[in-house]
PDB file of N, CA and C in Angstrom:
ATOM      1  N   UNK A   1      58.921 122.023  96.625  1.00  0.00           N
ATOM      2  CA  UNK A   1      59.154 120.732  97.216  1.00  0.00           C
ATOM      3  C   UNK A   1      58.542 120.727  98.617  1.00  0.00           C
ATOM      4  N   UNK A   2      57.952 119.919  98.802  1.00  0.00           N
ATOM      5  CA  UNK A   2      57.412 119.409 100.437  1.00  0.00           C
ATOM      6  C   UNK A   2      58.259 119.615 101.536  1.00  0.00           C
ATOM      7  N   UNK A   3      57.903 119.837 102.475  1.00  0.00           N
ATOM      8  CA  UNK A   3      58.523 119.372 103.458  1.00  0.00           C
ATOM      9  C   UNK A   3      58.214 118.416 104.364  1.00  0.00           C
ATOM     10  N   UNK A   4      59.123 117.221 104.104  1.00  0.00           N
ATOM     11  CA  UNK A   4      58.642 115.773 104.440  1.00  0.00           C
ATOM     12  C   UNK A   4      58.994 116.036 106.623  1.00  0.00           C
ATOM     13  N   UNK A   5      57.940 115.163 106.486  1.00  0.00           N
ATOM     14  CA  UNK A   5      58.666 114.666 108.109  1.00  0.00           C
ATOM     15  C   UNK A   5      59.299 113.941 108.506  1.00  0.00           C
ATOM     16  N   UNK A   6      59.895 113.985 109.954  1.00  0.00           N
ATOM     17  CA  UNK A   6      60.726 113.746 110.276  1.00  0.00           C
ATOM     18  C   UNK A   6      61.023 112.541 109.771  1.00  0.00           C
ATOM     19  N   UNK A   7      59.902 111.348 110.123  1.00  0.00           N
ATOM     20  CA  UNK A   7      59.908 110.273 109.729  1.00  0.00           C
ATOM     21  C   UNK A   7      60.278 109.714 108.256  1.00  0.00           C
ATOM     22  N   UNK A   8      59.722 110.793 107.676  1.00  0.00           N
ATOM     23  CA  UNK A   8      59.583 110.321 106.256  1.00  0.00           C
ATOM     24  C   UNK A   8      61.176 110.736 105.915  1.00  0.00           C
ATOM     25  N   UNK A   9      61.673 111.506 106.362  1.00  0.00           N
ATOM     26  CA  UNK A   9      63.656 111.249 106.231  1.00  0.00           C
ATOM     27  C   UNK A   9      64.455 110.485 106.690  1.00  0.00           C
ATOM     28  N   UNK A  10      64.068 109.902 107.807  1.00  0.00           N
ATOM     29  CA  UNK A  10      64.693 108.937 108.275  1.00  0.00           C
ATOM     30  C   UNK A  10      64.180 107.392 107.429  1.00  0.00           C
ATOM     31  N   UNK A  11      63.403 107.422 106.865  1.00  0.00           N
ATOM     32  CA  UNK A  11      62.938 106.101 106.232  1.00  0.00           C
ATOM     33  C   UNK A  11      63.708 106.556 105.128  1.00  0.00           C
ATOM     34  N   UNK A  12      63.992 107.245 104.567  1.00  0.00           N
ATOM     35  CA  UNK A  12      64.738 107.740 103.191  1.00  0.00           C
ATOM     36  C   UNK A  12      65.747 107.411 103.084  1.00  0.00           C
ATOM     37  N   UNK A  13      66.528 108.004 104.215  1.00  0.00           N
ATOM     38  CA  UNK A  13      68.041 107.961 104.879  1.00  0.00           C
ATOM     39  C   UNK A  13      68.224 106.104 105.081  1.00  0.00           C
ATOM     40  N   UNK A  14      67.605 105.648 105.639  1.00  0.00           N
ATOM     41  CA  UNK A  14      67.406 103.878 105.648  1.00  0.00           C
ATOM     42  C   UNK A  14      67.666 103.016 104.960  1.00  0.00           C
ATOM     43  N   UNK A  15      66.305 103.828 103.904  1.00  0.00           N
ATOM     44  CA  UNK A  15      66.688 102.919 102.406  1.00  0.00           C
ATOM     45  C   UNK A  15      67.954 103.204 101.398  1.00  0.00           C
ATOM     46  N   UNK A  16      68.092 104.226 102.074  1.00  0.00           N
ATOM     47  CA  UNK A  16      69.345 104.942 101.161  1.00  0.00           C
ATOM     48  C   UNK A  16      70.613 103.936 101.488  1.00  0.00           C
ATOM     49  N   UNK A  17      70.979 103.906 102.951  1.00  0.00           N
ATOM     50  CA  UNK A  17      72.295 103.166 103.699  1.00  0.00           C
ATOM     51  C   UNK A  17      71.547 101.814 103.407  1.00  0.00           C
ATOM     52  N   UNK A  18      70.678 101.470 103.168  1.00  0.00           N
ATOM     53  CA  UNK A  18      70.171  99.673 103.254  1.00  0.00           C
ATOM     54  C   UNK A  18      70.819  99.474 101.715  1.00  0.00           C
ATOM     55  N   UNK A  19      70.717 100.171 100.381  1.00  0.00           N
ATOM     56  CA  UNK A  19      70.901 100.092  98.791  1.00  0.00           C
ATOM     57  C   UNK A  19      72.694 100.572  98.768  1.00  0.00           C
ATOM     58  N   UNK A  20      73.225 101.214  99.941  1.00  0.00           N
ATOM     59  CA  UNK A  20      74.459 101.517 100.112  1.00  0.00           C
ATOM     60  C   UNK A  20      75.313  99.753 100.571  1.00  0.00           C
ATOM     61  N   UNK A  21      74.440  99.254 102.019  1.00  0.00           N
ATOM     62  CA  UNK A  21      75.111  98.353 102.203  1.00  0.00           C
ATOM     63  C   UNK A  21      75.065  97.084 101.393  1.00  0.00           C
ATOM     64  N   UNK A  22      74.123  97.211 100.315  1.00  0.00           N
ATOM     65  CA  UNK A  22      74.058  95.824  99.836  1.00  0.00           C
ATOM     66  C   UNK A  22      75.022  95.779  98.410  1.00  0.00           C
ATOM     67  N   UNK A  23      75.571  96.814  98.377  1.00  0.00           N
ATOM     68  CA  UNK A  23      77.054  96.769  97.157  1.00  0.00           C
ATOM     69  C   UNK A  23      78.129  95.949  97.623  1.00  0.00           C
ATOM     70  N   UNK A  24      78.720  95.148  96.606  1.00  0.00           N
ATOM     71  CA  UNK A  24      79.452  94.395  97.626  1.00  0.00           C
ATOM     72  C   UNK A  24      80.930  95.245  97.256  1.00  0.00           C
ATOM     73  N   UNK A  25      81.237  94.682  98.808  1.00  0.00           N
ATOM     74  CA  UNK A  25      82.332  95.823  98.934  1.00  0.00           C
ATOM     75  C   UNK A  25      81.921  97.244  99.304  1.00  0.00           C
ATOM     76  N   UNK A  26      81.159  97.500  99.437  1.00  0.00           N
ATOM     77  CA  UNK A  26      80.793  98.960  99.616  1.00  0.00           C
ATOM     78  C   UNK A  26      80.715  99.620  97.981  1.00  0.00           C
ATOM     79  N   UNK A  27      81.537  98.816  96.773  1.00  0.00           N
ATOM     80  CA  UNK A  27      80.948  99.238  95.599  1.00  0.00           C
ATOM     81  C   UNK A  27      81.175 101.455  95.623  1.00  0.00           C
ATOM     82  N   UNK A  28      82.033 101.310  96.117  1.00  0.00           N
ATOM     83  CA  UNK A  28      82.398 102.646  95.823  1.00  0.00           C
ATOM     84  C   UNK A  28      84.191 102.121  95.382  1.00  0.00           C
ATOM     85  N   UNK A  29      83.900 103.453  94.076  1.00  0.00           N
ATOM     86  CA  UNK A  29      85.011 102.860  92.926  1.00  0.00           C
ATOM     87  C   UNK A  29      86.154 103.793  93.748  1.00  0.00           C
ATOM     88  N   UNK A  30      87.284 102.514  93.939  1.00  0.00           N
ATOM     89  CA  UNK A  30      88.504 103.765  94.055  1.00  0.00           C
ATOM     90  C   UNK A  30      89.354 103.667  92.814  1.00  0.00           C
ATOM     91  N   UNK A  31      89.953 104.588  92.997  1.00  0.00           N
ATOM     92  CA  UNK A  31      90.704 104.586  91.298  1.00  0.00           C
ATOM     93  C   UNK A  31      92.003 104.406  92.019  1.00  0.00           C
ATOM     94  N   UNK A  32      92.758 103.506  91.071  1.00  0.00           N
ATOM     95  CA  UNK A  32      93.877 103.467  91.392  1.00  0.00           C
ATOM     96  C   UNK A  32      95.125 104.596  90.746  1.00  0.00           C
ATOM     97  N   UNK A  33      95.366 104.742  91.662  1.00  0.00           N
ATOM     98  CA  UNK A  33      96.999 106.149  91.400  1.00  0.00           C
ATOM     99  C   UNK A  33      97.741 105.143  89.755  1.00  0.00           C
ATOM    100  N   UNK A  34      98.309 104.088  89.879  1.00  0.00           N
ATOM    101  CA  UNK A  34      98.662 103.570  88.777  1.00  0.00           C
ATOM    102  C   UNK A  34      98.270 103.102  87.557  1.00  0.00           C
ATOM    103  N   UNK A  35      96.934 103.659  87.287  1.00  0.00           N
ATOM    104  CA  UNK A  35      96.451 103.422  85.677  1.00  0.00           C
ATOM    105  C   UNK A  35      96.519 105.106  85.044  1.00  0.00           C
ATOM    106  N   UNK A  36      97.011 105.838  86.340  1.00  0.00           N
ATOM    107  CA  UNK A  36      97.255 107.094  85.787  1.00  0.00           C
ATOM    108  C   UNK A  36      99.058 107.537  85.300  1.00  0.00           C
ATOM    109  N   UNK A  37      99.701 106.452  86.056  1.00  0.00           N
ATOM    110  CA  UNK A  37     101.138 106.275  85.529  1.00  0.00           C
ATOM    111  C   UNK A  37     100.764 105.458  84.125  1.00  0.00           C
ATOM    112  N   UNK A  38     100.074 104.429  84.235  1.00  0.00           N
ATOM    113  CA  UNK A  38     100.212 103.629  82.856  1.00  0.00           C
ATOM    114  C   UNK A  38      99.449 104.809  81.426  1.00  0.00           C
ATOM    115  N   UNK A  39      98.892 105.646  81.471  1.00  0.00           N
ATOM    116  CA  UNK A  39      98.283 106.694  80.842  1.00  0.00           C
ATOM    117  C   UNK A  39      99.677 107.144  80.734  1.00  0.00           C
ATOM    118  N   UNK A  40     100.503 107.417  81.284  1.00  0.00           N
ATOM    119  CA  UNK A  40     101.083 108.792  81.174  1.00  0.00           C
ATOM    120  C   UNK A  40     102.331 107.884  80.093  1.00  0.00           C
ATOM    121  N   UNK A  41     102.698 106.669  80.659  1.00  0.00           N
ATOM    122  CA  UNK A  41     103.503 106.260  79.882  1.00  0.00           C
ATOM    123  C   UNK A  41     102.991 105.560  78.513  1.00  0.00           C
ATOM    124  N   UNK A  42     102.049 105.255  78.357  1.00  0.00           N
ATOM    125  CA  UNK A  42     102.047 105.225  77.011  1.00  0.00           C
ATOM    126  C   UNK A  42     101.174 105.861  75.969  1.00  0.00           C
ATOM    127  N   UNK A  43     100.888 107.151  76.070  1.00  0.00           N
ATOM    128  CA  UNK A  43     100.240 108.164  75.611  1.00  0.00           C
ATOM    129  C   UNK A  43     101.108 109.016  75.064  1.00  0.00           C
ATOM    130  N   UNK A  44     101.365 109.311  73.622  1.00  0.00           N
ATOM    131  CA  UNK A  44     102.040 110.246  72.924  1.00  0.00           C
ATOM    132  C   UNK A  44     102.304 111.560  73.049  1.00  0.00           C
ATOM    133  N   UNK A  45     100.701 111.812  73.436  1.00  0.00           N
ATOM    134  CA  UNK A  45     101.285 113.093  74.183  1.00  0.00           C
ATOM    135  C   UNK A  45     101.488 113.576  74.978  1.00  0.00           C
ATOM    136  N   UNK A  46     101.197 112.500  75.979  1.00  0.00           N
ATOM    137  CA  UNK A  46     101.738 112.813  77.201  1.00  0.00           C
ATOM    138  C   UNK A  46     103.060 113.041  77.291  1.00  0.00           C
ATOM    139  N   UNK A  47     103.948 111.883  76.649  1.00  0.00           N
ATOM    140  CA  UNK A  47     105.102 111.750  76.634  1.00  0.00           C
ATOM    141  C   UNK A  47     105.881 113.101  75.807  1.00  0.00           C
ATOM    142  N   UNK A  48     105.667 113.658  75.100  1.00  0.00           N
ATOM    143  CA  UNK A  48     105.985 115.207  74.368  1.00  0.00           C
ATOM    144  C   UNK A  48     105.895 115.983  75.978  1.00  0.00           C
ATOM    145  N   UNK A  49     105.119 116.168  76.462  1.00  0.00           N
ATOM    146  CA  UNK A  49     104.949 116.583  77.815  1.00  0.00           C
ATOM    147  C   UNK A  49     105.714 116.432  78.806  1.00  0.00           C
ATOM    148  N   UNK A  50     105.992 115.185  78.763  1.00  0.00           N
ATOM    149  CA  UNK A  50     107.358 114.965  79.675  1.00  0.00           C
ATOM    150  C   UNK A  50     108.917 115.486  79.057  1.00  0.00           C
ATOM    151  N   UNK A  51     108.701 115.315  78.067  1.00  0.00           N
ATOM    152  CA  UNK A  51     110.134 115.239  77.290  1.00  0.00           C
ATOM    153  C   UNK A  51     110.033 116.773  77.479  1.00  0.00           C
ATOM    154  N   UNK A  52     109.422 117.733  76.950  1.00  0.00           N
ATOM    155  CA  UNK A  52     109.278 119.196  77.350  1.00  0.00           C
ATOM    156  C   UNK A  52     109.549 119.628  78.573  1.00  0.00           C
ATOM    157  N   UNK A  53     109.164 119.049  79.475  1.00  0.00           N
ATOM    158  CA  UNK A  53     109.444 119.559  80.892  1.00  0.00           C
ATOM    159  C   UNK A  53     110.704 119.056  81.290  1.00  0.00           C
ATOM    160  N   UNK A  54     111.433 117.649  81.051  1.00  0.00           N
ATOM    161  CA  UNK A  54     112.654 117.623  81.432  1.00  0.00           C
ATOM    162  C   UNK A  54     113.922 118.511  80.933  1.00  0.00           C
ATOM    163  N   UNK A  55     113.170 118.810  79.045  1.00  0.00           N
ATOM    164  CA  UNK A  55     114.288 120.171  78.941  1.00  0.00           C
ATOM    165  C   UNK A  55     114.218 121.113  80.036  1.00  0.00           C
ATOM    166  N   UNK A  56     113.137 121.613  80.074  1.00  0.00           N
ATOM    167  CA  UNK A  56     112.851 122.787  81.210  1.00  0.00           C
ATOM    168  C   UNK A  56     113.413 123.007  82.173  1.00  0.00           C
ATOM    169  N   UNK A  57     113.388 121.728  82.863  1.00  0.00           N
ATOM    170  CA  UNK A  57     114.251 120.928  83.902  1.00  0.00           C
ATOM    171  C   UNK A  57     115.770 121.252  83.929  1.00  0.00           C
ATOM    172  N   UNK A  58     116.108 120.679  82.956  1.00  0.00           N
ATOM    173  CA  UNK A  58     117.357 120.739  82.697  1.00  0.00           C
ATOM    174  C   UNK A  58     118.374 121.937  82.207  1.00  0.00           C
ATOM    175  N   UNK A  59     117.536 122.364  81.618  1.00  0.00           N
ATOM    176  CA  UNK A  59     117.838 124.190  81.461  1.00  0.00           C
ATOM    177  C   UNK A  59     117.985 124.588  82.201  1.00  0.00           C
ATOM    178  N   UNK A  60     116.875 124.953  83.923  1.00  0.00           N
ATOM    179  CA  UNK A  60     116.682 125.429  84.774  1.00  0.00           C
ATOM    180  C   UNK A  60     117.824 125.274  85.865  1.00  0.00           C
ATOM    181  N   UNK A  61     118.182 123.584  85.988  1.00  0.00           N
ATOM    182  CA  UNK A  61     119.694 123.570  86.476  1.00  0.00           C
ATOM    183  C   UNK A  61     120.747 123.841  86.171  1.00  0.00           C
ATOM    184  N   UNK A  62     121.330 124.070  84.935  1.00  0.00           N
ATOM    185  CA  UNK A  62     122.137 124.303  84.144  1.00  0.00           C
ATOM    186  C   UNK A  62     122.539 125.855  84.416  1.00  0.00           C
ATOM    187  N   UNK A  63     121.362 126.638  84.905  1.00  0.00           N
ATOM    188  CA  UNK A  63     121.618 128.308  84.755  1.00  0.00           C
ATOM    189  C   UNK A  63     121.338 128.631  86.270  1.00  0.00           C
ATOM    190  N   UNK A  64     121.277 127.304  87.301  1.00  0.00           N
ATOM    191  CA  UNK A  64     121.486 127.855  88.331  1.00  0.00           C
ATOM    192  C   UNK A  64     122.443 127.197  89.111  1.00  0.00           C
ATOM    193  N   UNK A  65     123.421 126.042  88.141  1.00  0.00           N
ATOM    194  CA  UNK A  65     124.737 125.911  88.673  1.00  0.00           C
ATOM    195  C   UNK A  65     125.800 127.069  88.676  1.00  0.00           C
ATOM    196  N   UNK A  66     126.910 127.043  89.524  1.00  0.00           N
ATOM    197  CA  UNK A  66     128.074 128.259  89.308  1.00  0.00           C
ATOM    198  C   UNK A  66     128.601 128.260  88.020  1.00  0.00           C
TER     199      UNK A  66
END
């Protein structure tokens, strides 16, 4: 690979932030925290997953009450 000059990175870098600012919104995806609750609740196996760990859960307190 070349090694471009100086110039020729900074024109890069330019077009780069010029194709950055013209997303609207900035067009960078955030994910929302709550389509990962809505996954969890209605996914089968997720839910085996939960139900497993609250035994776990519940075992775990059970044998470390007096």
């Amino acid at each position: 690979m070349p090694q471009l000059s100086l110039e020729q990175r900074v024109t890069a870098l330019e077009q780069c932030l010029a194709r950055l600012l013209d997303r609207p919104n900035g067009s960078v995806e955030i994910k929302d925290w709550r389509e990962s609750l809505r996954f969890a609740s209605t996914d089968p196996a997720m839910q085996e997953i939960i139900a497993e760990a609250l035994k776990i859960r519940d075992a775990d307190r059970a044998q470390a009450q007096p």
